[in-house]
PDB file of N, CA and C in Angstrom:
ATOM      1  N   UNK A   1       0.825  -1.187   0.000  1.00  0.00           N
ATOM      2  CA  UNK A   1       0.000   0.000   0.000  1.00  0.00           C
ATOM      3  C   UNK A   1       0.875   1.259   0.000  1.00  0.00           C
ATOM      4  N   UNK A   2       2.086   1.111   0.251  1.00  0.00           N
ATOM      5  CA  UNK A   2       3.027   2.414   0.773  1.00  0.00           C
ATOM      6  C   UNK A   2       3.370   3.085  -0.827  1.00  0.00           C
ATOM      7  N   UNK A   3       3.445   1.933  -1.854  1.00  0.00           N
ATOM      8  CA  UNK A   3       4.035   2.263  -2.898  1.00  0.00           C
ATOM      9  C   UNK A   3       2.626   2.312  -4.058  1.00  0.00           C
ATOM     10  N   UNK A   4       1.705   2.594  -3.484  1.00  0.00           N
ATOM     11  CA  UNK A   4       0.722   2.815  -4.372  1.00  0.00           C
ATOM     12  C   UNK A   4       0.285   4.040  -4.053  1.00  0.00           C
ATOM     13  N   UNK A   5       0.313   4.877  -5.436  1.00  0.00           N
ATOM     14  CA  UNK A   5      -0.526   6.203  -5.948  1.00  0.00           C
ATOM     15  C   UNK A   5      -1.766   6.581  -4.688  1.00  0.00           C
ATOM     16  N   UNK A   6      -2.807   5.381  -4.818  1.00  0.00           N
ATOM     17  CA  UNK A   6      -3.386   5.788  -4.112  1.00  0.00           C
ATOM     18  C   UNK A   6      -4.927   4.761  -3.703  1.00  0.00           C
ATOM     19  N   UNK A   7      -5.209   4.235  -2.672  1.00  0.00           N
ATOM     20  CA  UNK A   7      -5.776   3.652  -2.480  1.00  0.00           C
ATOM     21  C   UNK A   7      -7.646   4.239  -2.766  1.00  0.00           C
ATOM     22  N   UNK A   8      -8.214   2.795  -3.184  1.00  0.00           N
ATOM     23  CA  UNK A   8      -9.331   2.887  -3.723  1.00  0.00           C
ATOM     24  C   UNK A   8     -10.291   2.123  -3.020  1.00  0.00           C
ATOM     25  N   UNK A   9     -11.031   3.181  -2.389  1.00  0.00           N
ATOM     26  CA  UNK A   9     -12.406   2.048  -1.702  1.00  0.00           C
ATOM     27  C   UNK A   9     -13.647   2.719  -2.346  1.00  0.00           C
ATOM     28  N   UNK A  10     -14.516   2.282  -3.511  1.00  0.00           N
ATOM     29  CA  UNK A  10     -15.949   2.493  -3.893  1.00  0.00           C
ATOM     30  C   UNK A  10     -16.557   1.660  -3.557  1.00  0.00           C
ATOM     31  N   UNK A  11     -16.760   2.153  -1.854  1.00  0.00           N
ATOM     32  CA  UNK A  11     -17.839   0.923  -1.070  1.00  0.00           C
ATOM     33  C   UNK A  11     -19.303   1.777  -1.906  1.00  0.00           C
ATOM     34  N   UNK A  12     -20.267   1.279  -1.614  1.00  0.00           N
ATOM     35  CA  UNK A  12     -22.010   1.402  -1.591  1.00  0.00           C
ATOM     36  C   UNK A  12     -22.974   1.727  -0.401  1.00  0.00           C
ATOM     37  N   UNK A  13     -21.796   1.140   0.878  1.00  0.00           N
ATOM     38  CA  UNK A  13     -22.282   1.213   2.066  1.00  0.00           C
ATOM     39  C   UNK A  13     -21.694   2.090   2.955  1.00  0.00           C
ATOM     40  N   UNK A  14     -22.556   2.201   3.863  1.00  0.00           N
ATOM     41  CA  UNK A  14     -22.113   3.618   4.852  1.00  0.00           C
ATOM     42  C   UNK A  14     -21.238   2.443   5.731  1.00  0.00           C
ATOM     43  N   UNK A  15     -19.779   2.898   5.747  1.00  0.00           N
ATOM     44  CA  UNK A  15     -18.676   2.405   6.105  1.00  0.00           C
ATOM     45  C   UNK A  15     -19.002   2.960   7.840  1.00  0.00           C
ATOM     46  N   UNK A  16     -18.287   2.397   8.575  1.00  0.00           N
ATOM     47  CA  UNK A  16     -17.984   3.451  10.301  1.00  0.00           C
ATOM     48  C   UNK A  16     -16.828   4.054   9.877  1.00  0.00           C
ATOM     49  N   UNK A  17     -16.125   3.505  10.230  1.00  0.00           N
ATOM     50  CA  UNK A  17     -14.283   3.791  10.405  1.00  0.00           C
ATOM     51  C   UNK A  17     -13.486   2.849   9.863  1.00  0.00           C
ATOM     52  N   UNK A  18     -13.603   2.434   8.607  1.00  0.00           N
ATOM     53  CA  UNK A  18     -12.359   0.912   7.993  1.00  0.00           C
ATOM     54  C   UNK A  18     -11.326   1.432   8.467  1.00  0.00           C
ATOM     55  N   UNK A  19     -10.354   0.907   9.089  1.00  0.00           N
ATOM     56  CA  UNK A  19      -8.958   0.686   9.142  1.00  0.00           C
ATOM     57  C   UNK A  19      -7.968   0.481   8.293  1.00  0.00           C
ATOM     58  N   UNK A  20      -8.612   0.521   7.400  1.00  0.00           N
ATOM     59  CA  UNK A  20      -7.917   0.447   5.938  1.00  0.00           C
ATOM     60  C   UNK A  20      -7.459   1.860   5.541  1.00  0.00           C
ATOM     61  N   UNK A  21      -8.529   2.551   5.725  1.00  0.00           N
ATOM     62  CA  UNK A  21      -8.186   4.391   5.773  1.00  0.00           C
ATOM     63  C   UNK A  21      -7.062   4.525   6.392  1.00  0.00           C
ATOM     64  N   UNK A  22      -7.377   4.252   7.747  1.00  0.00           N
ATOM     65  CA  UNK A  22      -6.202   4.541   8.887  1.00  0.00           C
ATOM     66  C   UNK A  22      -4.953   4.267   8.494  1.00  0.00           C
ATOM     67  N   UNK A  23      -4.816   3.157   7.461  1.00  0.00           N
ATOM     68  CA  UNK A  23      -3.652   2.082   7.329  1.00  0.00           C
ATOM     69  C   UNK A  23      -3.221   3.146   6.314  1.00  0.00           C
ATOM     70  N   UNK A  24      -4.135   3.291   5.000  1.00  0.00           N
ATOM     71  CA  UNK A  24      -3.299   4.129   4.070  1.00  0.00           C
ATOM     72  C   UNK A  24      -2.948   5.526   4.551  1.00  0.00           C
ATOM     73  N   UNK A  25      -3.433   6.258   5.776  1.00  0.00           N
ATOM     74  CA  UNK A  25      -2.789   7.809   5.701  1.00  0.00           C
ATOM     75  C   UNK A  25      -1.329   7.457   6.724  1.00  0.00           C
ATOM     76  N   UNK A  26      -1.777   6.342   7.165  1.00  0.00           N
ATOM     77  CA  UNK A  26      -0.446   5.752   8.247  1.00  0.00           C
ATOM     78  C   UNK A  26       0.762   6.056   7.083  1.00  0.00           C
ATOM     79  N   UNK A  27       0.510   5.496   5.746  1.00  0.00           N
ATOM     80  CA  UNK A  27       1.500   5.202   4.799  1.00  0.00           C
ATOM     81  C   UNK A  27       2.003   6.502   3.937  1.00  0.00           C
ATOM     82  N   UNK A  28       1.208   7.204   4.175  1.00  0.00           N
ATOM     83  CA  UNK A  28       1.050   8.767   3.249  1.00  0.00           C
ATOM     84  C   UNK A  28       0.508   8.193   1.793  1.00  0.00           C
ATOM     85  N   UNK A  29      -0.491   7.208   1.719  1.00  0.00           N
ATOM     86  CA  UNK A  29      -1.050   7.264   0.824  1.00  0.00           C
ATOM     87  C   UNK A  29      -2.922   7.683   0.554  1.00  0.00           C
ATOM     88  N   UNK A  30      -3.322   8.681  -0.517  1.00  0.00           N
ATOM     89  CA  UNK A  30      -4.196   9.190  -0.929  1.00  0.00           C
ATOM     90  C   UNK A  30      -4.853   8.247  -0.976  1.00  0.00           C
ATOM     91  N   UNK A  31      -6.828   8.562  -0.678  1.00  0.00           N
ATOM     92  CA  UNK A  31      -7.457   7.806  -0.684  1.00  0.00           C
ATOM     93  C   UNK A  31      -8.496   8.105  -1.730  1.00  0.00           C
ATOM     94  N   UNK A  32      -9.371   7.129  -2.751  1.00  0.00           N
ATOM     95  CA  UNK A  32     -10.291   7.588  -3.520  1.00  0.00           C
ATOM     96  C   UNK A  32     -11.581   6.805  -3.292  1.00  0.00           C
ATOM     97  N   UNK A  33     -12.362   7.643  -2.650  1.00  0.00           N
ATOM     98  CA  UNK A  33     -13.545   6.945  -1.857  1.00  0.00           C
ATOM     99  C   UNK A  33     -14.754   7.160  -2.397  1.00  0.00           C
ATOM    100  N   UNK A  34     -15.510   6.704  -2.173  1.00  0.00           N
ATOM    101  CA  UNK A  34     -16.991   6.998  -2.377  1.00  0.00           C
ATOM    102  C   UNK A  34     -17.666   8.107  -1.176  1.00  0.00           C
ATOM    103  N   UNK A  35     -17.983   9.149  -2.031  1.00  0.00           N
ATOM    104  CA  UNK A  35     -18.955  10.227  -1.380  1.00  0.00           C
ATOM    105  C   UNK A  35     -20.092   9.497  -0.628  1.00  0.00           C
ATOM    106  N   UNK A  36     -19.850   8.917   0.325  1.00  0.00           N
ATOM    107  CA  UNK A  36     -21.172   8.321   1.068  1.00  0.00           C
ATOM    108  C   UNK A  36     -20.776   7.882   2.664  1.00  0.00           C
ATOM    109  N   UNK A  37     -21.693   8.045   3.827  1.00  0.00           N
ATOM    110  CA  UNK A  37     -21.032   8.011   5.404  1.00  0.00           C
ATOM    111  C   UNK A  37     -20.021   8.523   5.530  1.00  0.00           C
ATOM    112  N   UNK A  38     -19.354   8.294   6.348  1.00  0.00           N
ATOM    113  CA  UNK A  38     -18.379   8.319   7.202  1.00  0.00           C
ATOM    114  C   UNK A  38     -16.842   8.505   6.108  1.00  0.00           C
ATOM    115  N   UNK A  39     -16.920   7.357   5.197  1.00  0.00           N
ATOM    116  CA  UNK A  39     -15.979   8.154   3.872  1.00  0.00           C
ATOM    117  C   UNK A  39     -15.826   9.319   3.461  1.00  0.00           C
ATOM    118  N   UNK A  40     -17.305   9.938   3.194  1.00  0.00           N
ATOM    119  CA  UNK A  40     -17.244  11.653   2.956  1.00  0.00           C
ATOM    120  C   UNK A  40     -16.612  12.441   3.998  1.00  0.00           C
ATOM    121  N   UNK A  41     -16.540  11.874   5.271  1.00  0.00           N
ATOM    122  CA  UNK A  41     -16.055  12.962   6.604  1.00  0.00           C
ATOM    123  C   UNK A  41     -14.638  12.196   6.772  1.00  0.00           C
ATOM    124  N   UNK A  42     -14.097  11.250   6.246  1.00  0.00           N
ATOM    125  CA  UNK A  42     -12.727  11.182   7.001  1.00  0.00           C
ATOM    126  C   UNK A  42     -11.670  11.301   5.439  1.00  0.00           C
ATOM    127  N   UNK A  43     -11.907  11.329   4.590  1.00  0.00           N
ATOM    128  CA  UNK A  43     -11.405  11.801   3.247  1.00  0.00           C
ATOM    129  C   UNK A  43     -11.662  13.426   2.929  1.00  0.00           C
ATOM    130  N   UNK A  44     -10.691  13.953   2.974  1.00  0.00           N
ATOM    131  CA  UNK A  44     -11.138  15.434   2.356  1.00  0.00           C
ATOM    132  C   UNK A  44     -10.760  15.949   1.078  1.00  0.00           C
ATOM    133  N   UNK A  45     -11.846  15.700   0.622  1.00  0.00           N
ATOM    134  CA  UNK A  45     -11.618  15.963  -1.130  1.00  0.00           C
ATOM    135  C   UNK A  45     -10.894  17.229  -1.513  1.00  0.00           C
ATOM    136  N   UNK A  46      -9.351  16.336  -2.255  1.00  0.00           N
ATOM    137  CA  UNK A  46      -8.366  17.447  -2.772  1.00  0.00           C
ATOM    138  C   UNK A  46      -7.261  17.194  -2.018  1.00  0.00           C
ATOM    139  N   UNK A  47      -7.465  17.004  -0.960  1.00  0.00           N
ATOM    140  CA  UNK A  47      -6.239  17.360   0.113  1.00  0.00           C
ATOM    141  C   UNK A  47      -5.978  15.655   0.773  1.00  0.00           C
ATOM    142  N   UNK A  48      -7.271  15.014   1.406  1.00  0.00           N
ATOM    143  CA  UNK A  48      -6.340  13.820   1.496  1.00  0.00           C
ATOM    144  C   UNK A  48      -6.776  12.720   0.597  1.00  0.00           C
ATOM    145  N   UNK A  49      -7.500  12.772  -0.557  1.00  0.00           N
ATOM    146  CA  UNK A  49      -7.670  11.906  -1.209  1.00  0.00           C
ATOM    147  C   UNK A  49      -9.239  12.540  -2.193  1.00  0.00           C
ATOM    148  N   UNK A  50      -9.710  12.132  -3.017  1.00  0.00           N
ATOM    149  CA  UNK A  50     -10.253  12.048  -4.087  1.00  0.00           C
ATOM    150  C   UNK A  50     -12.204  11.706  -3.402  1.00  0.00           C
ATOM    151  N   UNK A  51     -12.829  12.599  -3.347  1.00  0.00           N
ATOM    152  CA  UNK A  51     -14.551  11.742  -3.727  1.00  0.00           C
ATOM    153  C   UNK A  51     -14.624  11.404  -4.700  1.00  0.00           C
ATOM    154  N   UNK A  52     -15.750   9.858  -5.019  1.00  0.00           N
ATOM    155  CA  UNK A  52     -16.024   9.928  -6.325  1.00  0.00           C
ATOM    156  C   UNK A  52     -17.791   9.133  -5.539  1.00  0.00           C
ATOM    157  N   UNK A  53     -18.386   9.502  -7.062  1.00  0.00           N
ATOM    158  CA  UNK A  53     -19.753   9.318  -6.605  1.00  0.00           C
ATOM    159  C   UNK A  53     -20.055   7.602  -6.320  1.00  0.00           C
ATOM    160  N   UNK A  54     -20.965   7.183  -5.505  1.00  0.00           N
ATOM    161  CA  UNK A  54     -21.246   5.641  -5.248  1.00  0.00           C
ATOM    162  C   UNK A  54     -21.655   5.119  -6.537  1.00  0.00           C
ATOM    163  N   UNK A  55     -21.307   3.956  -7.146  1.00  0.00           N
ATOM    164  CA  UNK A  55     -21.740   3.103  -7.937  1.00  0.00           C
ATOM    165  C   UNK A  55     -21.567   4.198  -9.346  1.00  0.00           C
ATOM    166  N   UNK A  56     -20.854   4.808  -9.207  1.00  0.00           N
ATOM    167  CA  UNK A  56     -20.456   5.668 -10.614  1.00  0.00           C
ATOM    168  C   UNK A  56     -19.481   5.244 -11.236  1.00  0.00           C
ATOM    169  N   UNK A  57     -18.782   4.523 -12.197  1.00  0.00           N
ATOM    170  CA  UNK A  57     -17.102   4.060 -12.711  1.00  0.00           C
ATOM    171  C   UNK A  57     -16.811   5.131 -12.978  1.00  0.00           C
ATOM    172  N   UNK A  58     -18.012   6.051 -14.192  1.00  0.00           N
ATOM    173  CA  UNK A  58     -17.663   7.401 -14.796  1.00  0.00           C
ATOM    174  C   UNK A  58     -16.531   8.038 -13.986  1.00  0.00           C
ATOM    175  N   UNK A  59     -16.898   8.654 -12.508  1.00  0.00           N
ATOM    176  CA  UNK A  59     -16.990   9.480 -11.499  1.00  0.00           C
ATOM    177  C   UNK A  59     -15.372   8.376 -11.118  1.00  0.00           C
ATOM    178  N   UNK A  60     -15.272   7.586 -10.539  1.00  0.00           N
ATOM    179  CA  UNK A  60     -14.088   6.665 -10.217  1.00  0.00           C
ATOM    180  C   UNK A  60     -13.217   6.853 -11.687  1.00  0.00           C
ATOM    181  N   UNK A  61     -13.180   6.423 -12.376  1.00  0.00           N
ATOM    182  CA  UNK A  61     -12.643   6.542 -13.368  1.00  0.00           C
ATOM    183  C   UNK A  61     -11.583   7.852 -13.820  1.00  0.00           C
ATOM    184  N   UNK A  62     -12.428   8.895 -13.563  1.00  0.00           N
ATOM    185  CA  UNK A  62     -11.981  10.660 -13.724  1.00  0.00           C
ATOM    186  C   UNK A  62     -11.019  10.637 -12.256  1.00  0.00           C
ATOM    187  N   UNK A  63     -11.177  10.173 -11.563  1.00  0.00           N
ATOM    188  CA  UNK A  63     -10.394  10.379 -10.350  1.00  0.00           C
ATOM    189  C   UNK A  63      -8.945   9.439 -10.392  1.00  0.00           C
ATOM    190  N   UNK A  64      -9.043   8.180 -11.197  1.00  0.00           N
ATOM    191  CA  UNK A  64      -8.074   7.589 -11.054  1.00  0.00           C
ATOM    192  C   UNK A  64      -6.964   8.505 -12.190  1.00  0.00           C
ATOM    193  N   UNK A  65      -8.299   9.170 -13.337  1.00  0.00           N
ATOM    194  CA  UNK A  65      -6.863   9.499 -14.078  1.00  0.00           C
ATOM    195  C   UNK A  65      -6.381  10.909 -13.196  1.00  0.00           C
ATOM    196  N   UNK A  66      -7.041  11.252 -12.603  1.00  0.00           N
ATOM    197  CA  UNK A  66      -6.500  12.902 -11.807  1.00  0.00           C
ATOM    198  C   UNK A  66      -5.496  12.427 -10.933  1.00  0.00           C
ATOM    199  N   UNK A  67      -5.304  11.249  -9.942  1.00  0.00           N
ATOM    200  CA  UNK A  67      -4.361  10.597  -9.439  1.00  0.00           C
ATOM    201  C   UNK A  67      -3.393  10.804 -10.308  1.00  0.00           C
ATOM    202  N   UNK A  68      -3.586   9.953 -11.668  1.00  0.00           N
ATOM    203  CA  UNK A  68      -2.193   9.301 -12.907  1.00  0.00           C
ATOM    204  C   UNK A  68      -1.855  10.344 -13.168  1.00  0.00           C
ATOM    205  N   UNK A  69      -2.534  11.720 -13.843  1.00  0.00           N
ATOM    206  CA  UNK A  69      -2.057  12.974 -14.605  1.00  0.00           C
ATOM    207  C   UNK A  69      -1.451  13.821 -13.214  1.00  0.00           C
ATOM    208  N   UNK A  70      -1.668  13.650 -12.317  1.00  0.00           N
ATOM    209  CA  UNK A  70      -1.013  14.967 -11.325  1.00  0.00           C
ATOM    210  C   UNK A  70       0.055  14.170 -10.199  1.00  0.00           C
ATOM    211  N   UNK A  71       0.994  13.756 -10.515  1.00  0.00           N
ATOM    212  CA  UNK A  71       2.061  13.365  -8.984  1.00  0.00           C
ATOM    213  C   UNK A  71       2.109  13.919  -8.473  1.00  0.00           C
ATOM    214  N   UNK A  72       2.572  14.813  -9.094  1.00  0.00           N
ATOM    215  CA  UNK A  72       2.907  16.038  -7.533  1.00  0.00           C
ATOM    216  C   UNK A  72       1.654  16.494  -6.728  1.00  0.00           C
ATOM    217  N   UNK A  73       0.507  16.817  -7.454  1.00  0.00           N
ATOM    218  CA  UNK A  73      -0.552  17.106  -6.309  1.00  0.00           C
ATOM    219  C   UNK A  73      -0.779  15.513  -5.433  1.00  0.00           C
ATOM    220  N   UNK A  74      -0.618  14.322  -6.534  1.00  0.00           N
ATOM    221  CA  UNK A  74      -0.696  13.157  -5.261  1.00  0.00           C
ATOM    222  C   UNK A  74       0.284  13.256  -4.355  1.00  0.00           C
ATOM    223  N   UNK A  75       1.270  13.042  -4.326  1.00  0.00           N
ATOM    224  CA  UNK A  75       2.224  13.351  -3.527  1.00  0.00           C
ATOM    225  C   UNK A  75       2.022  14.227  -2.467  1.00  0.00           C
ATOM    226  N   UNK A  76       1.330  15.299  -2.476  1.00  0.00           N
ATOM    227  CA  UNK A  76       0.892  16.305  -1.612  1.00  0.00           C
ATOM    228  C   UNK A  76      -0.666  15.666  -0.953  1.00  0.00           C
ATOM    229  N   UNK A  77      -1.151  15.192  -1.445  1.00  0.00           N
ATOM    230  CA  UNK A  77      -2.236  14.466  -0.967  1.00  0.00           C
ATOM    231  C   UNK A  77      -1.683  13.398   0.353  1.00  0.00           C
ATOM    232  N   UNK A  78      -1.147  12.710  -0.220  1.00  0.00           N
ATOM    233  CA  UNK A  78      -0.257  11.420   1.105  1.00  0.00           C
ATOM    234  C   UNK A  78       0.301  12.256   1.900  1.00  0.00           C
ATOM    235  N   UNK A  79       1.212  13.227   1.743  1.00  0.00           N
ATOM    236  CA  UNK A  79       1.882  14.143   2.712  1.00  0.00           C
ATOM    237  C   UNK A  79       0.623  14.704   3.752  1.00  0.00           C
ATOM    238  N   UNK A  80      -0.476  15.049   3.223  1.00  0.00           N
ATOM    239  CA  UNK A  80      -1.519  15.308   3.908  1.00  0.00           C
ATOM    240  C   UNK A  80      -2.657  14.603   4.983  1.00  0.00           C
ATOM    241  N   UNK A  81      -2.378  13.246   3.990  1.00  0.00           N
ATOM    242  CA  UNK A  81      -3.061  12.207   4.728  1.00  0.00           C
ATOM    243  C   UNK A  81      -2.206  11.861   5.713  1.00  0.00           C
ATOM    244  N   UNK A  82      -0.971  11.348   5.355  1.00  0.00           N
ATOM    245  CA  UNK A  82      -0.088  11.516   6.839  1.00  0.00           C
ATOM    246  C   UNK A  82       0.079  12.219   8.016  1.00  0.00           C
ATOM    247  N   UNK A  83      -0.145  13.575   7.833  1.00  0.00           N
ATOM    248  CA  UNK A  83       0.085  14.755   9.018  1.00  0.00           C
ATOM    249  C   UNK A  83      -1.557  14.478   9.604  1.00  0.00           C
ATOM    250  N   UNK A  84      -2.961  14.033   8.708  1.00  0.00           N
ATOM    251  CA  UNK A  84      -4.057  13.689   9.478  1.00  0.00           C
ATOM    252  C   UNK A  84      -3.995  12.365  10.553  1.00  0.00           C
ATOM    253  N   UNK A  85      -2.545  11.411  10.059  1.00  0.00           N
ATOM    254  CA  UNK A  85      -2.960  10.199  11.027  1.00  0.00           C
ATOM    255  C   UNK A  85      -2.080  10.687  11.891  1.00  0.00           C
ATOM    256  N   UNK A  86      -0.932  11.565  11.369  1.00  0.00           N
ATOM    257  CA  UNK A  86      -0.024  11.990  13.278  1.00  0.00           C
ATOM    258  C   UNK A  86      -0.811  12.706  14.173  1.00  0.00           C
ATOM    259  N   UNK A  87      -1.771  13.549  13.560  1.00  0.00           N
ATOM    260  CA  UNK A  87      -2.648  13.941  14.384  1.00  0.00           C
ATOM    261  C   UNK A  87      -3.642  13.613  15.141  1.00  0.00           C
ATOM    262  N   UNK A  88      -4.126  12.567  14.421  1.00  0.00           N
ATOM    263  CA  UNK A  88      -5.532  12.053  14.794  1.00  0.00           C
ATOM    264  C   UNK A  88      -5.908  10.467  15.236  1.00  0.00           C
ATOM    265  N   UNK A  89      -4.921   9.535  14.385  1.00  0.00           N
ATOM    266  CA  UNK A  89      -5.200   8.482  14.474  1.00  0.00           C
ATOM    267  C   UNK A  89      -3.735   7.845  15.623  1.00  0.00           C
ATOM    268  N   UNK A  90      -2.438   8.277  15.911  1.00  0.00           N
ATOM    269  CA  UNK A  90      -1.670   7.606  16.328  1.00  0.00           C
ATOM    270  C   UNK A  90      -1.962   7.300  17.453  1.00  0.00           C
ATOM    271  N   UNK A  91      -1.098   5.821  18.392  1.00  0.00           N
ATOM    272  CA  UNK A  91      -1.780   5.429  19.013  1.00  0.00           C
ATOM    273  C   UNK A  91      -1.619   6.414  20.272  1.00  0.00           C
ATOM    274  N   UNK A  92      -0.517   7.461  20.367  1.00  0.00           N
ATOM    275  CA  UNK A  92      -0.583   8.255  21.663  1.00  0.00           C
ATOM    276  C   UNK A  92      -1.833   9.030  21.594  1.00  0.00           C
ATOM    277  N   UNK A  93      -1.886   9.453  20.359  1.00  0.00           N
ATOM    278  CA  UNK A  93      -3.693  11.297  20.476  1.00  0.00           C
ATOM    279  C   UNK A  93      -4.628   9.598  20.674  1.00  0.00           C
ATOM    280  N   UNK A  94      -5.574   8.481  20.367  1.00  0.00           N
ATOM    281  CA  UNK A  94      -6.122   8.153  20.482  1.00  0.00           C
ATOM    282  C   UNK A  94      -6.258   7.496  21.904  1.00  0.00           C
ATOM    283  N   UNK A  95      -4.878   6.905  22.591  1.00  0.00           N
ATOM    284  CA  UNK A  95      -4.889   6.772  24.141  1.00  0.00           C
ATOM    285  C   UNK A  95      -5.294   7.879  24.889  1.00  0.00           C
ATOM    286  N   UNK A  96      -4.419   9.095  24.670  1.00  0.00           N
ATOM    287  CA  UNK A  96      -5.224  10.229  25.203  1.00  0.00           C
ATOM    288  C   UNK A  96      -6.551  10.699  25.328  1.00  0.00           C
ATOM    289  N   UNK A  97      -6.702  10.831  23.473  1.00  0.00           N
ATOM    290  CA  UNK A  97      -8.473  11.162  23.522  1.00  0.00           C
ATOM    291  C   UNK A  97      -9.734   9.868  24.539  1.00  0.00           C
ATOM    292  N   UNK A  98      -9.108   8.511  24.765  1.00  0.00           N
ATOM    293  CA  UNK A  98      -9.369   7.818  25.301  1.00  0.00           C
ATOM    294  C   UNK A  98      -9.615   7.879  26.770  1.00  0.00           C
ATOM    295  N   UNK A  99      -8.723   7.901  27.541  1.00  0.00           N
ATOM    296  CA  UNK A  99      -8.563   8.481  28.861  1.00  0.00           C
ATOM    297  C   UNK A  99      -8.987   9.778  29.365  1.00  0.00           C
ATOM    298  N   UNK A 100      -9.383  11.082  28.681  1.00  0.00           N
ATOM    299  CA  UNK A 100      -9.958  12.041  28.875  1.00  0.00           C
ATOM    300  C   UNK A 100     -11.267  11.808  28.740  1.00  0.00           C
ATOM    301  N   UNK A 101     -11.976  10.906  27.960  1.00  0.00           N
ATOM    302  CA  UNK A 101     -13.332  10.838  27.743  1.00  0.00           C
ATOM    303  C   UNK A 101     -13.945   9.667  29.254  1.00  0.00           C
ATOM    304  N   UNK A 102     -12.839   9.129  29.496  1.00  0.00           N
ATOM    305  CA  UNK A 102     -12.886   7.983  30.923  1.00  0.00           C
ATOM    306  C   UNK A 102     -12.971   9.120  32.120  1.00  0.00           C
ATOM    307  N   UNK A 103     -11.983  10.411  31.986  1.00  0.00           N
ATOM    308  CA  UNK A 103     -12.176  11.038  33.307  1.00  0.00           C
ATOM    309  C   UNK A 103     -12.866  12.006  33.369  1.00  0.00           C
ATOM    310  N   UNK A 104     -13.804  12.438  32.590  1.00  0.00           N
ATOM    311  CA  UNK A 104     -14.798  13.089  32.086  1.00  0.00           C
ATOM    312  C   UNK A 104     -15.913  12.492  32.642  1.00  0.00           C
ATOM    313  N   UNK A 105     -16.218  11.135  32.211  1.00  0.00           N
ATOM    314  CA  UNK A 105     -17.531  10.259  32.746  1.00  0.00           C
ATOM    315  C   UNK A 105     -16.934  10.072  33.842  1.00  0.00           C
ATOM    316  N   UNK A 106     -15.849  10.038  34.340  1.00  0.00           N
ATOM    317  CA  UNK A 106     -15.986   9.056  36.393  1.00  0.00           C
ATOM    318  C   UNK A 106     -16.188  10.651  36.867  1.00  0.00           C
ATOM    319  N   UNK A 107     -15.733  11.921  36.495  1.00  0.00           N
ATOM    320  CA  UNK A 107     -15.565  13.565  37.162  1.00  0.00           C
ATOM    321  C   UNK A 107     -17.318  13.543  37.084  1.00  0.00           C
ATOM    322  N   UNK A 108     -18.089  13.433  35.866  1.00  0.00           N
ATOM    323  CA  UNK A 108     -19.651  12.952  35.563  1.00  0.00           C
ATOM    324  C   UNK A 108     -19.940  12.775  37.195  1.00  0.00           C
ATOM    325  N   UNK A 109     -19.819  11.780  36.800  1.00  0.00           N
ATOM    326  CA  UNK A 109     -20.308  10.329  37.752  1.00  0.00           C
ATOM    327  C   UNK A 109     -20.332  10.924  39.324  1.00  0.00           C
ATOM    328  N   UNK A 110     -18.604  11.312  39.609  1.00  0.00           N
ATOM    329  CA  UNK A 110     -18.891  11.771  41.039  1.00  0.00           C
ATOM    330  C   UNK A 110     -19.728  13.042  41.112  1.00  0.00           C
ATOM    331  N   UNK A 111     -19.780  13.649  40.174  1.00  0.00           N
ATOM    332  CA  UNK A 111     -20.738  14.894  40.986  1.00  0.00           C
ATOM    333  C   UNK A 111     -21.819  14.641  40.782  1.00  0.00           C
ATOM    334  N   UNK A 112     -22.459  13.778  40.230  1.00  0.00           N
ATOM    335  CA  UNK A 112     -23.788  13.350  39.887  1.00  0.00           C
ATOM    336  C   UNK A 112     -24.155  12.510  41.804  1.00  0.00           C
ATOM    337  N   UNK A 113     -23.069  11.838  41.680  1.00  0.00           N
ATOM    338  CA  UNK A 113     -23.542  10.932  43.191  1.00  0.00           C
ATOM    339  C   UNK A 113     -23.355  11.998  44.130  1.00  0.00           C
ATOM    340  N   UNK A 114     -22.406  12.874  44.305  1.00  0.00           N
ATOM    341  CA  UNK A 114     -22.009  14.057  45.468  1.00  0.00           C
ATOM    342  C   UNK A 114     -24.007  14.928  45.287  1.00  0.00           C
ATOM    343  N   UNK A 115     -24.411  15.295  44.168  1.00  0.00           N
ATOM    344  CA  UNK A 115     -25.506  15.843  44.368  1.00  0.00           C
ATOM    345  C   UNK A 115     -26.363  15.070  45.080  1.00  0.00           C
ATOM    346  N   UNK A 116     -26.553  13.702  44.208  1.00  0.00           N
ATOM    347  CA  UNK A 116     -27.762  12.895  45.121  1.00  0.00           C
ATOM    348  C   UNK A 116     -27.388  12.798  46.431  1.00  0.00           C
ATOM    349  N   UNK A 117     -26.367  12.886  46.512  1.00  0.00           N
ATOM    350  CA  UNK A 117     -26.164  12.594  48.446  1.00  0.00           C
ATOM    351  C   UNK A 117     -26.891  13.644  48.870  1.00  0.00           C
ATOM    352  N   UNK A 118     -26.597  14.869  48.431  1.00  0.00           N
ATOM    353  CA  UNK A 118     -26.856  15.878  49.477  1.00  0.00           C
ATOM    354  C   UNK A 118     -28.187  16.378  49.608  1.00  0.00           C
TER     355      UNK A 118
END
């Protein structure tokens, strides 16, 4: 995946979160997805990879050649998708974002029981 242009998922279905995403911006590689769920919000068309419409080849097709005709903007695409997984997906920001959302609900929790006590 590291040495490919750019990875291609034209799912049909509203995806959650594939790990496959994760895997290619891990790699600095561009993604060309289908405009549909959760694909439309973790792909940002232009910058880390390509929309193309669901069940369209037309629409897939125009994107693979915009991949082939432009390196250098791909190239800048993976560079992009990369700086989104140091940010967002590595495993330190996701332990973190993890553990803040844990002491959030127990900080919850006790003042919820400190009220009912009183």
């Amino acid at each position: 995946m590291a040495r490919a242009e750019a990875l291609v998922v034209p799912s049909q279905w509203y995806e959650g979160m594939p790990m496959v995403i994760a895997e290619a911006f891990s790699l600095g590689t561009p993604v060309v997805a289908s405009r549909i769920g959760a694909l439309a919000d973790l792909i940002v068309d232009g910058s880390t990879g390509l929309h193309v419409e669901p069940g369209d080849p037309v629409s897939l097709a125009r994107a693979l050649n915009q991949i082939a005709d432009a390196p250098v903007a791909t190239r800048e695409m993976g560079r992009a998708a990369r700086r989104v997984y140091e940010q967002e997906w590595t495993a330190d920001v996701v332990t973190a974002r993890a553990l803040l959302i844990y002491r959030e609900a127990i900080a919850s929790r006790a003042n919820t029981a400190a009220r009912d006590a009183a």
